[in-house]
Protein backbone atom coordinates (compact mmCIF):
# COMPACT_ATOMS: atom_id res chain seq x y z
CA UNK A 1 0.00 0.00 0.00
CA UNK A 2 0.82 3.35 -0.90
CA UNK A 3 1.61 5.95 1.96
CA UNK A 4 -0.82 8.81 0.83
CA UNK A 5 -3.32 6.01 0.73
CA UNK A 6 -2.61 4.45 3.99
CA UNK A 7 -3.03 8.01 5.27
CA UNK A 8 -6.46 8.93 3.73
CA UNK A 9 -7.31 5.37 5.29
CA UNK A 10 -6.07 6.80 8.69
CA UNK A 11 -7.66 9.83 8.48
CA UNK A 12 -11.23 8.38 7.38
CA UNK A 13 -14.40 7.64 9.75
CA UNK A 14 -15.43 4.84 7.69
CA UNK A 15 -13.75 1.05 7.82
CA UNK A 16 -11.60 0.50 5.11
CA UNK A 17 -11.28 -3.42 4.27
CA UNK A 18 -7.30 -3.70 4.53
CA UNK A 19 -5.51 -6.99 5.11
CA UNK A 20 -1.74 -7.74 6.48
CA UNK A 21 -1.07 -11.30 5.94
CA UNK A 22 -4.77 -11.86 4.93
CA UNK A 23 -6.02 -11.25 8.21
CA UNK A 24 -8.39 -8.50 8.19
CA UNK A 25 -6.59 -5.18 10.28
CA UNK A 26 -7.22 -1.33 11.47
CA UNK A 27 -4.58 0.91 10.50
CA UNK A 28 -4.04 3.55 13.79
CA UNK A 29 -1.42 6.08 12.53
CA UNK A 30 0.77 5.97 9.93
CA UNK A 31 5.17 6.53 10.24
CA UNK A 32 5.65 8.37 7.56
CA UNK A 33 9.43 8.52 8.12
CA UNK A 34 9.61 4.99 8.22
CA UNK A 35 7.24 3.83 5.80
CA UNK A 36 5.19 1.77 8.72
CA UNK A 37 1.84 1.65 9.85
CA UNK A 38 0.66 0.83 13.64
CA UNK A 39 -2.09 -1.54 13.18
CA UNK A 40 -4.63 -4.33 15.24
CA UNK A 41 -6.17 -7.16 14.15
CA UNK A 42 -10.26 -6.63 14.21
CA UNK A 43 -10.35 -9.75 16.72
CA UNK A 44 -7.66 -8.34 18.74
CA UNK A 45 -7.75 -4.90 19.17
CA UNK A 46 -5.54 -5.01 22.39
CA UNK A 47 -2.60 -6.35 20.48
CA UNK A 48 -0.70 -3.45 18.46
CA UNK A 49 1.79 -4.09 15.89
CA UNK A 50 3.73 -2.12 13.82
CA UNK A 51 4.33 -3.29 10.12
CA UNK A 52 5.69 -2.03 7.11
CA UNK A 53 3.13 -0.59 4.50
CA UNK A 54 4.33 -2.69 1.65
CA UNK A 55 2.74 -5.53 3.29
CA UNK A 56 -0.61 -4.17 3.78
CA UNK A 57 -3.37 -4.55 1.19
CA UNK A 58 -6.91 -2.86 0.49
CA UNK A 59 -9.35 -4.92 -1.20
């Protein structure tokens, strides 16, 4: 995924349907710097993780 996209994704109210690894996940903020996204899983909110952008996909 694309950092300005990530971002808008960030940004937006509504639930974008974006996977890392296939498992469906919320992107939080986005490290621009580093080209990483803090993300949960939608099953496991409590568990943060952060994860490069490349790896995450919007269906």
């Amino acid at each position: 995924m694309n950092k300005s996209r990530a971002l808008e994704i960030a940004a937006s109210p509504e639930m974008a349907h974006v996977t890392y690894n296939e498992i469906p996940i919320y992107i939080q903020t986005v490290d621009e710097k580093n080209d990483t996204a803090m993300v949960y899983t939608l099953d496991q909110p409590e568990l943060e993780q952060e994860v490069p952008l490349i790896n995450l996909i919007e269906h």
